[in-house]
Structure formats: structure tokens, C-alpha cells
Protein backbone atom coordinates (compact mmCIF):
# COMPACT_ATOMS: atom_id res chain seq x y z
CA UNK A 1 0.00 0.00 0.00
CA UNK A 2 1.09 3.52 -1.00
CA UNK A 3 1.75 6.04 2.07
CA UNK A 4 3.47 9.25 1.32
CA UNK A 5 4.86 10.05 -1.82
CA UNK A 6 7.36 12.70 -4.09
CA UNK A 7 7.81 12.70 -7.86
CA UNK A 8 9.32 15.14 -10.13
CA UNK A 9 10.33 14.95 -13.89
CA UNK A 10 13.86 14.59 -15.00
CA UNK A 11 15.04 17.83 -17.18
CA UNK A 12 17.92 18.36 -19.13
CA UNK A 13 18.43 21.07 -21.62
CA UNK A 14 14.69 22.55 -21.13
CA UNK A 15 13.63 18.59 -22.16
CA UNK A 16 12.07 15.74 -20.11
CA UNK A 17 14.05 12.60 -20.44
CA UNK A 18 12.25 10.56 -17.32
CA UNK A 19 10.62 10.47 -14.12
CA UNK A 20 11.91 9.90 -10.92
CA UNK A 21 9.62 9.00 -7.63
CA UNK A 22 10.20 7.70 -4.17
CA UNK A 23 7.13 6.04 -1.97
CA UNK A 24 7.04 5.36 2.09
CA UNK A 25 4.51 2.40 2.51
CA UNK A 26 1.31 3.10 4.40
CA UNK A 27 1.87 0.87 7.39
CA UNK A 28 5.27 3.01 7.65
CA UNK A 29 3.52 5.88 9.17
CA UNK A 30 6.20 8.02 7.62
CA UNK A 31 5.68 11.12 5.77
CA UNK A 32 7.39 13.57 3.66
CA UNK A 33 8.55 16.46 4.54
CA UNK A 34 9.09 20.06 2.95
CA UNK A 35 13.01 19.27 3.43
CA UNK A 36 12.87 16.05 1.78
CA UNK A 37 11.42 17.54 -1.27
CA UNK A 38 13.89 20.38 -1.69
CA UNK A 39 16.91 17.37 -1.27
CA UNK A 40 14.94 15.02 -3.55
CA UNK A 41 14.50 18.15 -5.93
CA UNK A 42 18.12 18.62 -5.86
CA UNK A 43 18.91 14.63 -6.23
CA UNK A 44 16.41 14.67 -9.81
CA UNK A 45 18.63 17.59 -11.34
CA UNK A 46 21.84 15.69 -10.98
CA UNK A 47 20.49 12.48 -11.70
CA UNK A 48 19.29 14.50 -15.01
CA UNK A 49 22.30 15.90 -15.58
CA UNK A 50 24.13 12.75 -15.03
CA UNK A 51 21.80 10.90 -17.62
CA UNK A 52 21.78 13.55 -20.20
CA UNK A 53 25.65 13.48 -19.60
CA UNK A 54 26.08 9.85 -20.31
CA UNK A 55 24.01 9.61 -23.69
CA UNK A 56 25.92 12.95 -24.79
CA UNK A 57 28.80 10.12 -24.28
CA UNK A 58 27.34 7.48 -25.85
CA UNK A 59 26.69 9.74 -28.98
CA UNK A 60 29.93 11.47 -29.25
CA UNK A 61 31.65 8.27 -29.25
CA UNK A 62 29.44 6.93 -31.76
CA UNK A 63 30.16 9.84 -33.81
CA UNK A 64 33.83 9.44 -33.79
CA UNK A 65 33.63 5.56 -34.49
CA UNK A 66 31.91 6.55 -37.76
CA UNK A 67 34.24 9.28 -38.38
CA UNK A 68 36.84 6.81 -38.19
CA UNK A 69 34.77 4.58 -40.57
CA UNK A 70 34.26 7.21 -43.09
CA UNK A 71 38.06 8.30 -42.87
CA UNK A 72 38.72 4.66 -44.00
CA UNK A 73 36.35 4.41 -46.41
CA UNK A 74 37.66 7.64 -47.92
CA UNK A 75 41.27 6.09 -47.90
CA UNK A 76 40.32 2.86 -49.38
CA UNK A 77 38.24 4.88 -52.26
CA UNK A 78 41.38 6.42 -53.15
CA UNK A 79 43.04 3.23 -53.17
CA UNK A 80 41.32 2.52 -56.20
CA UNK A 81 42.30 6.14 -57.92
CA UNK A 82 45.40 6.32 -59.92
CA UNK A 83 48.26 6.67 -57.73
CA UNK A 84 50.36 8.69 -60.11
CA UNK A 85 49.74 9.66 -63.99
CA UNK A 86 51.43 7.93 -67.39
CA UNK A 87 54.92 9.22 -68.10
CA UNK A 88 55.44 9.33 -71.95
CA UNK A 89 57.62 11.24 -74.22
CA UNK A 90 55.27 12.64 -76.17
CA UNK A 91 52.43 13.56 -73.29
CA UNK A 92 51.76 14.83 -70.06
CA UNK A 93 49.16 14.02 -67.79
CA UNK A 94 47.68 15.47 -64.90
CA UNK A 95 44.02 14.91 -62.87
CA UNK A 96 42.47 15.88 -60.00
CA UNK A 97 39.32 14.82 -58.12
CA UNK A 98 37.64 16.32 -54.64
CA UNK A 99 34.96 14.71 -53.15
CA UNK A 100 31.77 16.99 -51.83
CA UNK A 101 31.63 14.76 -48.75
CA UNK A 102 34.09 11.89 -47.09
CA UNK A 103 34.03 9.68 -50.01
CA UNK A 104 32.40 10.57 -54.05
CA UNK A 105 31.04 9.21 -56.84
CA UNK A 106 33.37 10.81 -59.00
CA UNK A 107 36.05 8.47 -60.85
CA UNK A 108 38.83 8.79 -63.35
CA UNK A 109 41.49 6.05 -64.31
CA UNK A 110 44.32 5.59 -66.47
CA UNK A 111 44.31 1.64 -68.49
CA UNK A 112 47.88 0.14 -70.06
CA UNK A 113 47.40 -1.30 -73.16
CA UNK A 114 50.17 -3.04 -75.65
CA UNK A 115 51.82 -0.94 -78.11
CA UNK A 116 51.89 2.35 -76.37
CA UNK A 117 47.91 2.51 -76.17
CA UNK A 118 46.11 4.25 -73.29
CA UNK A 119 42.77 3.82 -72.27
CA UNK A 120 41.67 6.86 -69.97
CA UNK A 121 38.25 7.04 -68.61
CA UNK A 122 36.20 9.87 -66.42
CA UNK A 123 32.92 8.85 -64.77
CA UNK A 124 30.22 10.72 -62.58
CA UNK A 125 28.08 8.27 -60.46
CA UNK A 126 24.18 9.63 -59.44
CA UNK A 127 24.27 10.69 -56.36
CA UNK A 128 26.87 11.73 -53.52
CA UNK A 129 28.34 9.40 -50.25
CA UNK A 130 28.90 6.40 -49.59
CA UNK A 131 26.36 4.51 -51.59
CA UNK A 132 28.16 6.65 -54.61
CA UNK A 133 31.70 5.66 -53.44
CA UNK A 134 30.67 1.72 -53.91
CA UNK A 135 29.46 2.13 -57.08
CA UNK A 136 32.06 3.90 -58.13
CA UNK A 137 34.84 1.27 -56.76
CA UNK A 138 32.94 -1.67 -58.63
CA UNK A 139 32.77 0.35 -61.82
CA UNK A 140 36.40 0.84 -62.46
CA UNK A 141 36.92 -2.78 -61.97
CA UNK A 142 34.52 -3.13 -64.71
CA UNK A 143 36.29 -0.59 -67.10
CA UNK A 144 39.68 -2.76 -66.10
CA UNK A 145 38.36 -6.15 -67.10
CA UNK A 146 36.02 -5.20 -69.86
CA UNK A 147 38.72 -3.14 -71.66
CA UNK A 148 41.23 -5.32 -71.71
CA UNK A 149 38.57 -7.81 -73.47
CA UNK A 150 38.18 -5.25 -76.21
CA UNK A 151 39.64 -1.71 -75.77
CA UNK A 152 37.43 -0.12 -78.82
CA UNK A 153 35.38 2.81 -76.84
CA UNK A 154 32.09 2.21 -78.27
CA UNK A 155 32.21 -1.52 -77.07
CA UNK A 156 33.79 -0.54 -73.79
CA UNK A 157 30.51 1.46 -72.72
CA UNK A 158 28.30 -0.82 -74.72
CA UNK A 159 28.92 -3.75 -72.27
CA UNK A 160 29.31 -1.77 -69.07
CA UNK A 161 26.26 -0.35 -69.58
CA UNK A 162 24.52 -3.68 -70.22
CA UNK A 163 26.46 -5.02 -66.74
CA UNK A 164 25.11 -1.89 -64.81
CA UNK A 165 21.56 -2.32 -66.35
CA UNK A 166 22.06 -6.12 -65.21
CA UNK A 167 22.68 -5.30 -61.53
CA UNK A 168 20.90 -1.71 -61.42
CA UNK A 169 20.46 -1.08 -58.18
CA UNK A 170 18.06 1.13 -57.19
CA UNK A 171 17.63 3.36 -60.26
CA UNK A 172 21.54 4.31 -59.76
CA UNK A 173 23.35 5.29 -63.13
CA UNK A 174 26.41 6.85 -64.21
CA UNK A 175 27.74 8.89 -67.18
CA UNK A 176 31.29 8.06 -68.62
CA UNK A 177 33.47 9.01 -71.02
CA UNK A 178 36.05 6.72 -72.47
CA UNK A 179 39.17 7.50 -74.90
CA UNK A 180 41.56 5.40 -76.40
CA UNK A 181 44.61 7.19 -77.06
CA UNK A 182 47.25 5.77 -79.42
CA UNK A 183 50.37 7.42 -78.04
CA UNK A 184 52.65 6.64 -81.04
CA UNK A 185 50.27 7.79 -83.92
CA UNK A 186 48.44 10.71 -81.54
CA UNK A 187 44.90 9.35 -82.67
CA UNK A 188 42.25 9.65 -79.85
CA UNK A 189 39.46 7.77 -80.10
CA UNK A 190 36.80 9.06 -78.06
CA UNK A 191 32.72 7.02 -76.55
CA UNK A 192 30.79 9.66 -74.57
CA UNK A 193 27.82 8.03 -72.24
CA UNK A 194 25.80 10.94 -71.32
CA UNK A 195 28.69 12.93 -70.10
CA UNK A 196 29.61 16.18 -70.96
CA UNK A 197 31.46 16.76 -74.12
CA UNK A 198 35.59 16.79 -73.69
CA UNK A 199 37.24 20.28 -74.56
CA UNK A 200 39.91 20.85 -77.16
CA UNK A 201 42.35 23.44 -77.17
CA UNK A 202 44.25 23.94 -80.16
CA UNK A 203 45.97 27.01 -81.10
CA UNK A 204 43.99 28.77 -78.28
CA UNK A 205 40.85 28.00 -79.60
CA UNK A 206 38.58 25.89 -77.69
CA UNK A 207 36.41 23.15 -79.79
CA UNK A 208 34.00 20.85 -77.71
CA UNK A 209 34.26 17.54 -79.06
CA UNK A 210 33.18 14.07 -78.18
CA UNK A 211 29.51 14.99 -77.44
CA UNK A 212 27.51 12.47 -76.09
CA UNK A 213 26.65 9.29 -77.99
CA UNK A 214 23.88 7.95 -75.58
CA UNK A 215 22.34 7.79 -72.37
CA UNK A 216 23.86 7.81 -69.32
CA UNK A 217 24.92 4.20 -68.51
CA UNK A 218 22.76 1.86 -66.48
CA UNK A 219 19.51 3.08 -67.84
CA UNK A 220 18.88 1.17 -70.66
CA UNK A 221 20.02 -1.82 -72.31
CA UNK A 222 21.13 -3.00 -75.28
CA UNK A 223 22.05 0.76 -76.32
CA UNK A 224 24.80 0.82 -79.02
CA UNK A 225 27.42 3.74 -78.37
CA UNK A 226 29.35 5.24 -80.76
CA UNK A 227 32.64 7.16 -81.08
CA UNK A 228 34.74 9.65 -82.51
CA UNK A 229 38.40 10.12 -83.91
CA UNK A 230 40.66 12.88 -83.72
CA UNK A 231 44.04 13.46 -84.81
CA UNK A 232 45.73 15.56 -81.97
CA UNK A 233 48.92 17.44 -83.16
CA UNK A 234 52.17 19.16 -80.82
CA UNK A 235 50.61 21.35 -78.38
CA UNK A 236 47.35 20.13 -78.02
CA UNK A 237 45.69 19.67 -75.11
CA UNK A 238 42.60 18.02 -74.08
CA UNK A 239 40.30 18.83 -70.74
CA UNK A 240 37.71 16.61 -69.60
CA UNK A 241 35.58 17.07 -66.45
CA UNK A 242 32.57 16.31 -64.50
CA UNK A 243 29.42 18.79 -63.70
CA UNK A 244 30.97 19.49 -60.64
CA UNK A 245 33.81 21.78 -62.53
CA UNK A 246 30.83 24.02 -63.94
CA UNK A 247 27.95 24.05 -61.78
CA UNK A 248 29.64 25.62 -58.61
CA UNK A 249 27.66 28.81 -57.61
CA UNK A 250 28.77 31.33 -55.48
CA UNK A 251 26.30 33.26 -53.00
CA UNK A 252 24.12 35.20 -55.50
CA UNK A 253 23.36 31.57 -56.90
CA UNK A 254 25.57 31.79 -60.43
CA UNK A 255 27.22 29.21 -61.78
CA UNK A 256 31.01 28.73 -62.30
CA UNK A 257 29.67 27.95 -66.10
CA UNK A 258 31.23 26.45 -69.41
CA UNK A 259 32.05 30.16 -70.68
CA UNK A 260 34.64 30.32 -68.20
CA UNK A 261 36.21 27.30 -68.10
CA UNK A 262 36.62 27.63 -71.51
CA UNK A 263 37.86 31.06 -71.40
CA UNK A 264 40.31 29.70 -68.69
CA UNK A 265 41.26 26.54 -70.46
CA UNK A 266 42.03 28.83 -73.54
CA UNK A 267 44.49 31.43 -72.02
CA UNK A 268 46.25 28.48 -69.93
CA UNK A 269 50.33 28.82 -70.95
CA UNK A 270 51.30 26.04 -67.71
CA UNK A 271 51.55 22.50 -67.87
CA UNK A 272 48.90 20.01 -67.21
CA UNK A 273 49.00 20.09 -63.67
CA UNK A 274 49.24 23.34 -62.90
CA UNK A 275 46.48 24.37 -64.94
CA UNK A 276 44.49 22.07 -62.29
CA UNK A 277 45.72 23.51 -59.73
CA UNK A 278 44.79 26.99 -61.03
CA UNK A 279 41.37 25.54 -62.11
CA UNK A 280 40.73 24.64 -58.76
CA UNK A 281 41.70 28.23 -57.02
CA UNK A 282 39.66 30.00 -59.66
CA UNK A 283 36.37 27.88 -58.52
CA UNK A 284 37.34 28.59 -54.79
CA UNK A 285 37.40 32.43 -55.58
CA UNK A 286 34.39 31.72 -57.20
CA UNK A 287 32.09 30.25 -55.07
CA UNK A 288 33.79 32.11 -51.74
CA UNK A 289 32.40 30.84 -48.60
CA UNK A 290 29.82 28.70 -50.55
CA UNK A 291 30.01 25.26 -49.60
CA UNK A 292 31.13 22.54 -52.18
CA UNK A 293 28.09 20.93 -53.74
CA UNK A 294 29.00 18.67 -56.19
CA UNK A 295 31.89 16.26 -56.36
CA UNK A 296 34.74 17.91 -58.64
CA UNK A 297 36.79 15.68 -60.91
CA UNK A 298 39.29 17.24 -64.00
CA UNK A 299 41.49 15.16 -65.89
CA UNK A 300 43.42 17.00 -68.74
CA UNK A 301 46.46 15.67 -71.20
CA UNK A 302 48.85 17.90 -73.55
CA UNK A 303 50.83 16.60 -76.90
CA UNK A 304 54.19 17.51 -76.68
């Protein structure tokens, strides 16, 4: 049987998180007094405080195991990026990618073939994070294998996108562009999936070439892609990008913008990487304290 009785609400940070009561039993004969509530008053705001404290705990290390998570996810995703770029005697290379978050969907690669061919390839994934990052990982394996099976562009996309349609998962797709570059002969041949078309600069004139053959890849099957030859001569150079390089806006909501990339891809007089470097500080001026939206990928290549 209930006697005498005090309850009062556990608060932390203006918020109930409980309820804390103590009871004397009716054949006690006890009951509380005006001093017992302002001590058991005092006892609820620590034990709040204390409670409140602990979960605080409990989320902040929480927090930092998945920080830790995501910092190894991020290093493993760049595990799978090129660690350096092709050395050749007749080009230079240079690419750069920067994730909006931890880890991107964002990819670029660089693929050996016999007789001084390379196969260099520039994807955006749908979407940002983690699920991005894993699709991303499992599609370069794909460009690997499937290239070395047959290196012509048009059938490189044609089968990856008929793998991603195979395991589309859901309604994820990607857009890729894919050259084969015959380093001895300075042919490019060039298979555009729904990307955005590669810039040529050439005399400094910019020409957009490479325009999109198709749909993105992953949407639907059976599409035949087709591609494009060029003939690059000494002192071309060739930029290719994701959305991420032009659709930047700064605070009144304006876009970075394909006039002026081209306009700074045109009047570029440094090498490869250091245009990339300077591409990059002229989007951070840009945007200014805007945060980064989009993952940002460049990948560019000069004739000597």
C-alpha cells in the first residue's frame, strides 16, 4: 500500500528525459517532509544531468567511431584512384578529383594497353556518399576487365552499360566518357555516355568535341554507343571534367559555367598540372564561402 509520496520529472536542456519518484509504505507511518522535497529536488537535477551526460557520451563516441569509418572508407576509395599519372615522351598528364563529402562518386582512371595505347576514362556516379563511393569502386573494376577484353570505346561502354543495367540497383546510373589514345600515332578515339562533351584546345581555340553518344549508362540496355576520332597534333591539349567543374555557384546563386572554363582553359600557358591547380583556385574564388556541392573531378592531357 502507498503512504506518502514525491515525484518530479527529469530535465535536461529545457527537455524531459524521465521520471523519478520515491514512496514510504502506508503501514510506515512516515511522511514527507518540505526538506525532503527540496533534497529530492536537488537529487532529480543531478540524476538529469548525469543521464543527459552519459548519452551525450554514448553519442559522441558513436560519432567518432563513424568518423573513423568514413576516414577509411575515404582512404580505401582512393586506393582505387590512380596513384600517379602515365609518363610518356610525347604527353603529359595530370588529374584531379575532390569529393563533396568523405568519399564521391566521381572516378577517373588511367588503363595500359600493348603498343603504347592508353585507355583513360572519367565517370560521374548519381548521387553523392557512400552509396556513390561503392558504385564507383565496382565500376572501375569493370572498365579494367572489360577493356582489356576489347579496348574499342564504343564496345567498352556498350557492355558496361549492359552489366550496370544487369545489376541496377536502385535506379543508380552513371555517365562516362572513355578514350583510347594511341600514343605513337596521336589518334584519340573518343565514346561519350551521357557525359559532358571533352574540350579541345588547339591554337587557343577551344572546340568541344566528343559529345555524347547515348544515355547515361545503367539506364537502358542493349544501347549501341558510338565514337569519334581525332588526330591531336604538338601542343594540343585536351580537358575533360565532371558537372561538378561548372555548376559551382557562389552566394548570388551563379554558376562557375562552361564560358569560363573555356575562357580559362584557352588562355592556360602552364603545364597540365598546374592548370588544375589553377582551375581549382579559380572555382574557390568563385564560389567564396559557398560550400562545395557537387563532387569535382578534372582530368586533362597535352601533346608535346
Amino acid at each position: 500500500m502507498t503512504g506518502s509520496i514525491l515525484c518530479s520529472p527529469l530535465k535536461a536542456k529545457g527537455k524531459i528525459i524521465g521520471v523519478c519518484q520515491v514512496i514510504h509504505g502506508k503501514n510506515k507511518g512516515r511522511v514527507f517532509q518540505k526538506s525532503d522535497l527540496e533534497l529530492f529536488l536537488l537529487l532529480c537535477d543531478s540524476a538529469a544531468l548525469a543521464i543527459h551526460t552519459a548519452r551525450m557520451h554514448l553519442v559522441l563516441m558513436e560519432n567518432q567511431r563513424m568518423e573513423k569509418d568514413m576516414e577509411f572508407a575515404q582512404s580505401v576509395q582512393e586506393s582505387f584512384l590512380p596513384t600517379s599519372t602515365p609518363q610518356h615522351a610525347h604527353f603529359t598528364f595530370a588529374a584531379q578529383t575532390h569529393a563533396a563529402q568523405v568519399v564521391g562518386g566521381d572516378y577517373y582512371d588511367f588503363i595500359s594497353f600493348e603498343n603504347d595505347m592508353l585507355g583513360i576514362v572519367l565517370g560521374d556516379v548519381s548521387g553523392k556518399g557512400v552509396p556513390a563511393a561503392l558504385q564507383m569502386a565496382r565500376l572501375m573494376s569493370d572498365f579494367r576487365y572489360i577493356s582489356q577484353l576489347d579496348s574499342e570505346p564504343e564496345k567498352v561502354l556498350t557492355q558496361i552499360n549492359n552489366t550496370l543495367c544487369e545489376r541496377s540497383y536502385r535506379g543508380m546510373f552513371t555517365t562516362a566518357v572513355f578514350c583510347l589514345l594511341d600514343m605513337k600515332t596521336r589518334k584519340l578515339s573518343v565514346a561519350n555516355g551521357g557525359h559532358l562533351s571533352l574540350l579541345l584546345k588547339r591554337d587557343n581555340s577551344i572546340q568541344e568535341i566528343g559529345s555524347a553518344s547515348g544515355t547515361p549508362l545503367g539506364i537502358l540496355p542493349n544501347m549501341q554507343y558510338s565514337q569519334e576520332e581525332f588526330s591531336l597534333k604538338s601542343g594540343d591539349e585536351i580537358l575533360i571534367f565532371t558537372d561538378g567543374v561548372t555548376e559551382p555557384k557562389n552566394k548570388q546563386q551563379e554558376e562557375f559555367g562552361t564560358d569560363r572554363l573555356k575562357n580559362l582553359f584557352s588562355n592556360n600557358t602552364v603545364s597540365p598540372e598546374e592548370f588544375l591547380q589553377n582551375l581549382e583556385t579559380s572555382i574557390k574564388q568563385f564560389i567564396g564561402d559557398a560550400p562545395q556541392f557537387d563532387d569535382l573531378t578534372s582530368l586533362t592531357f597535352k601533346a608535346l
